[in-house]
N, C-alpha and C. Protein backbone atom coordinates (compact mmCIF):
# COMPACT_ATOMS: atom_id res chain seq x y z
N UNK A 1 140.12 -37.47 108.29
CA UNK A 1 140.88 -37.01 109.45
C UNK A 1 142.08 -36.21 108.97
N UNK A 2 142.29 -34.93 109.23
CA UNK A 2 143.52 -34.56 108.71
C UNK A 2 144.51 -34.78 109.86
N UNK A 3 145.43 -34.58 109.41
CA UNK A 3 146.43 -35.40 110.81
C UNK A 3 147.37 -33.69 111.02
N UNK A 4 147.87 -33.13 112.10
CA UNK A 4 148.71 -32.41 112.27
C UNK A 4 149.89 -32.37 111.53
N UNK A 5 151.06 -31.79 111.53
CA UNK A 5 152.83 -32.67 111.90
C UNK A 5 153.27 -33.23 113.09
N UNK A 6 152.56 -32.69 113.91
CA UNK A 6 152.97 -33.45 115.19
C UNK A 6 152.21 -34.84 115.27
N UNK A 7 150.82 -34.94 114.93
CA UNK A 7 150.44 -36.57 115.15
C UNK A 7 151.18 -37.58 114.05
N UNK A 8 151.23 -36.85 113.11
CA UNK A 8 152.26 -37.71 112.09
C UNK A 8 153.75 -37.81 112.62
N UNK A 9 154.11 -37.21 112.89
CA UNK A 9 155.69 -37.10 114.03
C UNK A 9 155.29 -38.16 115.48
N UNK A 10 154.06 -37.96 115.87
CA UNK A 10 153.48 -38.91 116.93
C UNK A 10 153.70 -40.68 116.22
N UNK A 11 152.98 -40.71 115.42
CA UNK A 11 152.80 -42.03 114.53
C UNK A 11 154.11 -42.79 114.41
N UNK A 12 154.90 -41.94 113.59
CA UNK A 12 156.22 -42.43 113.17
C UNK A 12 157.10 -42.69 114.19
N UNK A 13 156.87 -42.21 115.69
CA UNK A 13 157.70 -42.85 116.57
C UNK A 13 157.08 -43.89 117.36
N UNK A 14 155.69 -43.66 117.44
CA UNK A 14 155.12 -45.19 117.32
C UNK A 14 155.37 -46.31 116.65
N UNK A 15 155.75 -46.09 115.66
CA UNK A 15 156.20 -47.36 114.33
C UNK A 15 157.60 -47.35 114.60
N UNK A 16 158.34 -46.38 115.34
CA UNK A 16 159.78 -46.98 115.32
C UNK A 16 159.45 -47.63 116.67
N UNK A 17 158.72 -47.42 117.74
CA UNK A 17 158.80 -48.13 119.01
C UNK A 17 158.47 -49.71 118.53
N UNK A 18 157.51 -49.97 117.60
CA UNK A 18 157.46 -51.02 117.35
C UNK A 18 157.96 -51.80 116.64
N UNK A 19 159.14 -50.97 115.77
CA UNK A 19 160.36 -51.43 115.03
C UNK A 19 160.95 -52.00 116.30
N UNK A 20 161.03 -51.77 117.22
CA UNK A 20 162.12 -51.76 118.54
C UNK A 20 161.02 -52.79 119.26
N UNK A 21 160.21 -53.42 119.38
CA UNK A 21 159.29 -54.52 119.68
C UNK A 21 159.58 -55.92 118.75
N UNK A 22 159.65 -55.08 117.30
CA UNK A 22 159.86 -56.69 116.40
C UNK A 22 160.86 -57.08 116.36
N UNK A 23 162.27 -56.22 116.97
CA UNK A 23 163.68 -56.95 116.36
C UNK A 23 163.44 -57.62 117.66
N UNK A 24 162.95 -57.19 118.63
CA UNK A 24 163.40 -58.27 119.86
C UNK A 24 162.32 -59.41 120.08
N UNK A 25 161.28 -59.65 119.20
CA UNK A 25 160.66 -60.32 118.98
C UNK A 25 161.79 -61.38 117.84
N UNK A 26 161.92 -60.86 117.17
CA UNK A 26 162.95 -61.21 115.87
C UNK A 26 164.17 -62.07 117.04
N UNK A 27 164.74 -61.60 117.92
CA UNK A 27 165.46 -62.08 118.49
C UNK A 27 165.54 -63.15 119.30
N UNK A 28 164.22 -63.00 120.39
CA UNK A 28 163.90 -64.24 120.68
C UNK A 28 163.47 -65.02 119.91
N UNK A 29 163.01 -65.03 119.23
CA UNK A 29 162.75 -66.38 118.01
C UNK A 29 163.69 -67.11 117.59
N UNK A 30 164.60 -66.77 117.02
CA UNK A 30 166.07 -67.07 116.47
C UNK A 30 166.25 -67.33 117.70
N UNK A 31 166.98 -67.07 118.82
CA UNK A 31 167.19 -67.85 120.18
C UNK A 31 166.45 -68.89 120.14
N UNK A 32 164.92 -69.25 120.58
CA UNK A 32 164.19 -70.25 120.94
C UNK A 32 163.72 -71.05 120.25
N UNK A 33 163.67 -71.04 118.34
CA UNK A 33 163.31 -71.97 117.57
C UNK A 33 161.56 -71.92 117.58
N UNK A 34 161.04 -71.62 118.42
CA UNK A 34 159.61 -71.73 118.57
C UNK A 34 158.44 -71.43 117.37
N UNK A 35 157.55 -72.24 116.85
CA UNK A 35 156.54 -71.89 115.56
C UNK A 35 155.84 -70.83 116.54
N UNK A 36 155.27 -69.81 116.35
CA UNK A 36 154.24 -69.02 116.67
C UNK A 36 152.54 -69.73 116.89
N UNK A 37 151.89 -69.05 117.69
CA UNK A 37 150.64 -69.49 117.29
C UNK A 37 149.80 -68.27 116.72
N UNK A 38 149.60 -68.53 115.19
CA UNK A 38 149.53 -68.01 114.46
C UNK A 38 148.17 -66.65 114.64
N UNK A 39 147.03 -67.53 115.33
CA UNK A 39 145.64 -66.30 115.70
C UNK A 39 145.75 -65.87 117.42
N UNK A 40 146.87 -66.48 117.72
CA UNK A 40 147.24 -65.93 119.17
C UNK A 40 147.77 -65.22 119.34
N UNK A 41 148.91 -65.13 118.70
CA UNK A 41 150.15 -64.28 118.79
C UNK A 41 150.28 -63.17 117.39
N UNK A 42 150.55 -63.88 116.22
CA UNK A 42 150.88 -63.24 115.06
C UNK A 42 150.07 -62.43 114.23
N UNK A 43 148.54 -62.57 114.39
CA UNK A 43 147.57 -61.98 113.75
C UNK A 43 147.54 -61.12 114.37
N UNK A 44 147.16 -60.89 115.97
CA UNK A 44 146.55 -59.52 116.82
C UNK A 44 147.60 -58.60 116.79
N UNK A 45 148.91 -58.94 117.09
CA UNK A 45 149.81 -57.86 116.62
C UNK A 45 150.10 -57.39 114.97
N UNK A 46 150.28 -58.24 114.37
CA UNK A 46 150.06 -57.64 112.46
C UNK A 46 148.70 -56.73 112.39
N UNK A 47 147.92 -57.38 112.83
CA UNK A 47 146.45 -56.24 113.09
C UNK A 47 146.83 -55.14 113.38
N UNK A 48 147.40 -54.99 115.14
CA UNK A 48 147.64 -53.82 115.56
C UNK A 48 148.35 -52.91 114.46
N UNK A 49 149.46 -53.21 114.31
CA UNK A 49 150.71 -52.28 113.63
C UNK A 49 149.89 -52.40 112.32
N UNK A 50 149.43 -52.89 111.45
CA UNK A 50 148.95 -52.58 110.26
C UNK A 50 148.04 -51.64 110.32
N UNK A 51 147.33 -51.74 111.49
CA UNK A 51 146.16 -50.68 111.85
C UNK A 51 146.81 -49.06 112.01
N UNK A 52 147.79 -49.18 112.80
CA UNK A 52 148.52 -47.47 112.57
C UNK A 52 148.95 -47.06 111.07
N UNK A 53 149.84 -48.35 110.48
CA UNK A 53 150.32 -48.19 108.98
C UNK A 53 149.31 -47.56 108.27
N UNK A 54 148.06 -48.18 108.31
CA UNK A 54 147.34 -47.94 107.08
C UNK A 54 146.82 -46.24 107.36
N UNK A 55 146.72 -45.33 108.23
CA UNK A 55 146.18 -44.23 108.90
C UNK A 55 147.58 -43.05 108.54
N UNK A 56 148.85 -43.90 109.14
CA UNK A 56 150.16 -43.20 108.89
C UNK A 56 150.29 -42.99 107.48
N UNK A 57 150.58 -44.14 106.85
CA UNK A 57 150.46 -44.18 105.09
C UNK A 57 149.95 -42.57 104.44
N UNK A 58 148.82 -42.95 104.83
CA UNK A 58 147.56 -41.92 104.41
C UNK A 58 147.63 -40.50 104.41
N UNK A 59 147.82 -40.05 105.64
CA UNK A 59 148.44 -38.77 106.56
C UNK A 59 149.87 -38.53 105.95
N UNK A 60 150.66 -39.47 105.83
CA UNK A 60 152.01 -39.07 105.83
C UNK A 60 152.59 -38.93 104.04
N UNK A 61 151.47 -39.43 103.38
CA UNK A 61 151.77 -39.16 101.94
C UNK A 61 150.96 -37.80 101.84
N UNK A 62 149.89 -37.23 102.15
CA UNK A 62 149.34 -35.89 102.32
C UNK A 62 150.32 -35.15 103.00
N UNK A 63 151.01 -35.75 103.85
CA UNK A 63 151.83 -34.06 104.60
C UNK A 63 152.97 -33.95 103.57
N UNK A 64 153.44 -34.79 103.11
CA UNK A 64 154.57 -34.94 101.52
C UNK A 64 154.25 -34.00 100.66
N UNK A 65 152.67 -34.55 100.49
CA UNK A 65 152.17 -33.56 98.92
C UNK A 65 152.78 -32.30 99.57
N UNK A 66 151.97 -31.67 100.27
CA UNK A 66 151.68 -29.90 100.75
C UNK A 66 152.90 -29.77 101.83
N UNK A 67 153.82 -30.21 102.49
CA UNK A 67 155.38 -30.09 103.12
C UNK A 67 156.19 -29.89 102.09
N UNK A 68 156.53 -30.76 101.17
CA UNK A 68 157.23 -31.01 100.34
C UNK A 68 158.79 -31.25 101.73
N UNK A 69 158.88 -31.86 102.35
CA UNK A 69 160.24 -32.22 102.73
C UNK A 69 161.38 -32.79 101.69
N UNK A 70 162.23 -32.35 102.19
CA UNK A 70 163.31 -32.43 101.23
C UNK A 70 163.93 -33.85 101.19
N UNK A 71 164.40 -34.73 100.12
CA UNK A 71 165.12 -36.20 100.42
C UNK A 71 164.22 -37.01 100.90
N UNK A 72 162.21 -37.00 100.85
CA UNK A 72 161.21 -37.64 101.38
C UNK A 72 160.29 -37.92 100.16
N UNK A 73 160.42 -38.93 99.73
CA UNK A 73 159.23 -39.29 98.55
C UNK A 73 158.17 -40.20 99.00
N UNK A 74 156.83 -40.39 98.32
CA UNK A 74 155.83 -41.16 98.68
C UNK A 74 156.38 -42.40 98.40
N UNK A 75 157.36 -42.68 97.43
CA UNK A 75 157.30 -43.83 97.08
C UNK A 75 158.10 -44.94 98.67
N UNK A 76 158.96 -44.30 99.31
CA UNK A 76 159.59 -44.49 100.22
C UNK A 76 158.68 -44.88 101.22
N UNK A 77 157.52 -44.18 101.42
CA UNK A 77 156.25 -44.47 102.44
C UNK A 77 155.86 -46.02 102.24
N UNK A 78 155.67 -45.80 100.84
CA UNK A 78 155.10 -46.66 100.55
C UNK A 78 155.59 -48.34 100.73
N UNK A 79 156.88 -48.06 100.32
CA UNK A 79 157.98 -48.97 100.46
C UNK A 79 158.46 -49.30 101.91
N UNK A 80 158.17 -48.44 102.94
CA UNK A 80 158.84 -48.51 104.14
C UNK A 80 157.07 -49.12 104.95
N UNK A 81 155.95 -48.92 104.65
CA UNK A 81 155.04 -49.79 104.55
C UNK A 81 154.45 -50.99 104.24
N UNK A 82 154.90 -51.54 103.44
CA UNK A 82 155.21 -53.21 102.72
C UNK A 82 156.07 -53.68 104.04
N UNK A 83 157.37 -53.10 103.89
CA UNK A 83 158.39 -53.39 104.95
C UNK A 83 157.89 -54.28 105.78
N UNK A 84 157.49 -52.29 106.22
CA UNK A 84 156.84 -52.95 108.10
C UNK A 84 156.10 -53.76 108.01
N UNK A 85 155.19 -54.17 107.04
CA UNK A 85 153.83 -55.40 107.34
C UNK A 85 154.82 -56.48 107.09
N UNK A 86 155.76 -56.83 106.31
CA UNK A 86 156.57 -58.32 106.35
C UNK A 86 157.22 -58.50 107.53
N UNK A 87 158.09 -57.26 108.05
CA UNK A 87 159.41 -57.87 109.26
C UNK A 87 158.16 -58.28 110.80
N UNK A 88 156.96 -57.37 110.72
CA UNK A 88 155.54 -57.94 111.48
C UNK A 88 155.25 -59.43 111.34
N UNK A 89 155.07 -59.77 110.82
CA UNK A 89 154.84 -60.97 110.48
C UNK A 89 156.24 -62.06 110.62
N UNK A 90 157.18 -61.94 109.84
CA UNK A 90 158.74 -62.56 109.77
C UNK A 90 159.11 -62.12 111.08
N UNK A 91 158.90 -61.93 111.79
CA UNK A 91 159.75 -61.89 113.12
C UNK A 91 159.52 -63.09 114.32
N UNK A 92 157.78 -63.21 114.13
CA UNK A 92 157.55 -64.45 114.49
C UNK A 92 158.09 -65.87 114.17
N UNK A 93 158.71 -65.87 112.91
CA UNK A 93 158.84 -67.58 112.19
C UNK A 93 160.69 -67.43 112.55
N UNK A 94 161.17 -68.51 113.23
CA UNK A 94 162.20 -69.11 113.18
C UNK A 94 163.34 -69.06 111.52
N UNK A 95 162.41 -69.51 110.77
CA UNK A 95 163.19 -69.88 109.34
C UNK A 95 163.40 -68.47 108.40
N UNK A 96 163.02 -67.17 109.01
CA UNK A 96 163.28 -65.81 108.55
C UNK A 96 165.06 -65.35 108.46
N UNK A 97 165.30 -65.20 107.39
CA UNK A 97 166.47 -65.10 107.01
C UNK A 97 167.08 -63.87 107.70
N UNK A 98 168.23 -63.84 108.78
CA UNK A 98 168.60 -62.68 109.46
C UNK A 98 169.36 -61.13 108.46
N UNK A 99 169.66 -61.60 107.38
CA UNK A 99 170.56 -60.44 106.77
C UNK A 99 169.33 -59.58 105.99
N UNK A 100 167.87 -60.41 105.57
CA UNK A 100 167.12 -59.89 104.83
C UNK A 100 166.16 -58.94 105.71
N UNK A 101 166.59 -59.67 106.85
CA UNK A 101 165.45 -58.84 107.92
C UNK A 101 166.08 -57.97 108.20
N UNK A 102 167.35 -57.72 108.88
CA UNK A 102 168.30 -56.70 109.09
C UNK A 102 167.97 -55.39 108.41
N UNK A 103 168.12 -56.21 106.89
CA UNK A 103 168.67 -55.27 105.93
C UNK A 103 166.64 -53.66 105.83
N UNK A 104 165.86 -55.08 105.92
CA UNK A 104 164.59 -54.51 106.04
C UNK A 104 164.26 -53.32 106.97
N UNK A 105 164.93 -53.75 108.21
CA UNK A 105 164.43 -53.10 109.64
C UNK A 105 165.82 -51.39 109.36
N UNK A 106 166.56 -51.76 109.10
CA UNK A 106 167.31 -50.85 108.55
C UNK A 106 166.78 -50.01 107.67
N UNK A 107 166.34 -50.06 106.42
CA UNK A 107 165.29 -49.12 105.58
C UNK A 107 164.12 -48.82 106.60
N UNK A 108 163.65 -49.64 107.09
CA UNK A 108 162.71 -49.07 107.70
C UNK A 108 162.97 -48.08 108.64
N UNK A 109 163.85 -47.91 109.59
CA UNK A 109 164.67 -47.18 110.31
C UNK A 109 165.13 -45.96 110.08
N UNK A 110 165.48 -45.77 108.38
CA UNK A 110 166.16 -44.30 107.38
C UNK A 110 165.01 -43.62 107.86
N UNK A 111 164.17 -44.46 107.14
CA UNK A 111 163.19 -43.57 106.19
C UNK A 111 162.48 -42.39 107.68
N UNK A 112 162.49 -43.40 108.82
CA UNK A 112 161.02 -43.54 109.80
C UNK A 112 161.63 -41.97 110.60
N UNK A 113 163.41 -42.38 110.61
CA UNK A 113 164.09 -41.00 111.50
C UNK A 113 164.16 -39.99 110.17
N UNK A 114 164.42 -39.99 109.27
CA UNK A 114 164.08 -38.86 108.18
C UNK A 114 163.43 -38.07 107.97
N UNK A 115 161.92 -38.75 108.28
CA UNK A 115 160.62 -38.43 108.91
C UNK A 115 160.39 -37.18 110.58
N UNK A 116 161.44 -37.92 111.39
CA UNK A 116 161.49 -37.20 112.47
C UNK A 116 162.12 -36.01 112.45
N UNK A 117 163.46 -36.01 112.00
CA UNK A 117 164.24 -34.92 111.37
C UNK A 117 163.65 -33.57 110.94
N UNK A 118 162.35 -34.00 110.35
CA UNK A 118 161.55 -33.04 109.73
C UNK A 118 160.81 -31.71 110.24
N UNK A 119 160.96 -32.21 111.87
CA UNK A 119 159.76 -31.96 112.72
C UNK A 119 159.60 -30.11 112.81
């Protein structure tokens, strides 16, 4: 599939909308203490969003090669991909440390509007 700049510009504000889904997921949790149910709740969404990641990843290290954007490395993709699959997951569990997640959703955040910037 080759992807446009615009569906890759599409993608990446998909992944920030859902940056903007997990902190308030992230939030109520920490409010309510609640364990998740793990193939109810926590799998079908890690599915979902891993399912765009792995397509975005792909596309968005190819538009790098041949764009060459400036201040945008693969390795950053790559890194801002790990990310997103942990704070997915850690947003559900109560015992997720708030400064590490912060600090996560924040990188994830640079990189994702850096990306947009580009357009």
């Amino acid at each position: 599939m080759k992807s446009t700049n615009s569906d890759i510009m599409e993608m990446t504000q998909k992944l920030l909308d859902y940056i903007e889904e997990i902190e308030k997921r992230f939030i109520h949790t920490q409010e309510n203490k609640e364990e998740p149910d793990f193939f109810n709740e926590v799998k079908p969404f890690a599915d979902q969003v891993h399912n765009l990641l792995v397509v975005w990843e792909k596309e968005t290290v190819e538009w790098l090669r041949i764009a060459a954007p400036k201040y945008i490395h693969s390795q950053q993709i790559v890194s801002t991909v790990e990310n997103v699959n942990h704070v997915t997951v850690q947003c559900f569990y109560p015992d997720t440390r708030e400064k590490r997640f912060k600090g996560m959703i924040q990188s994830i955040r640079y990189v994702l509007n850096d990306i947009l910037s580009k357009k």
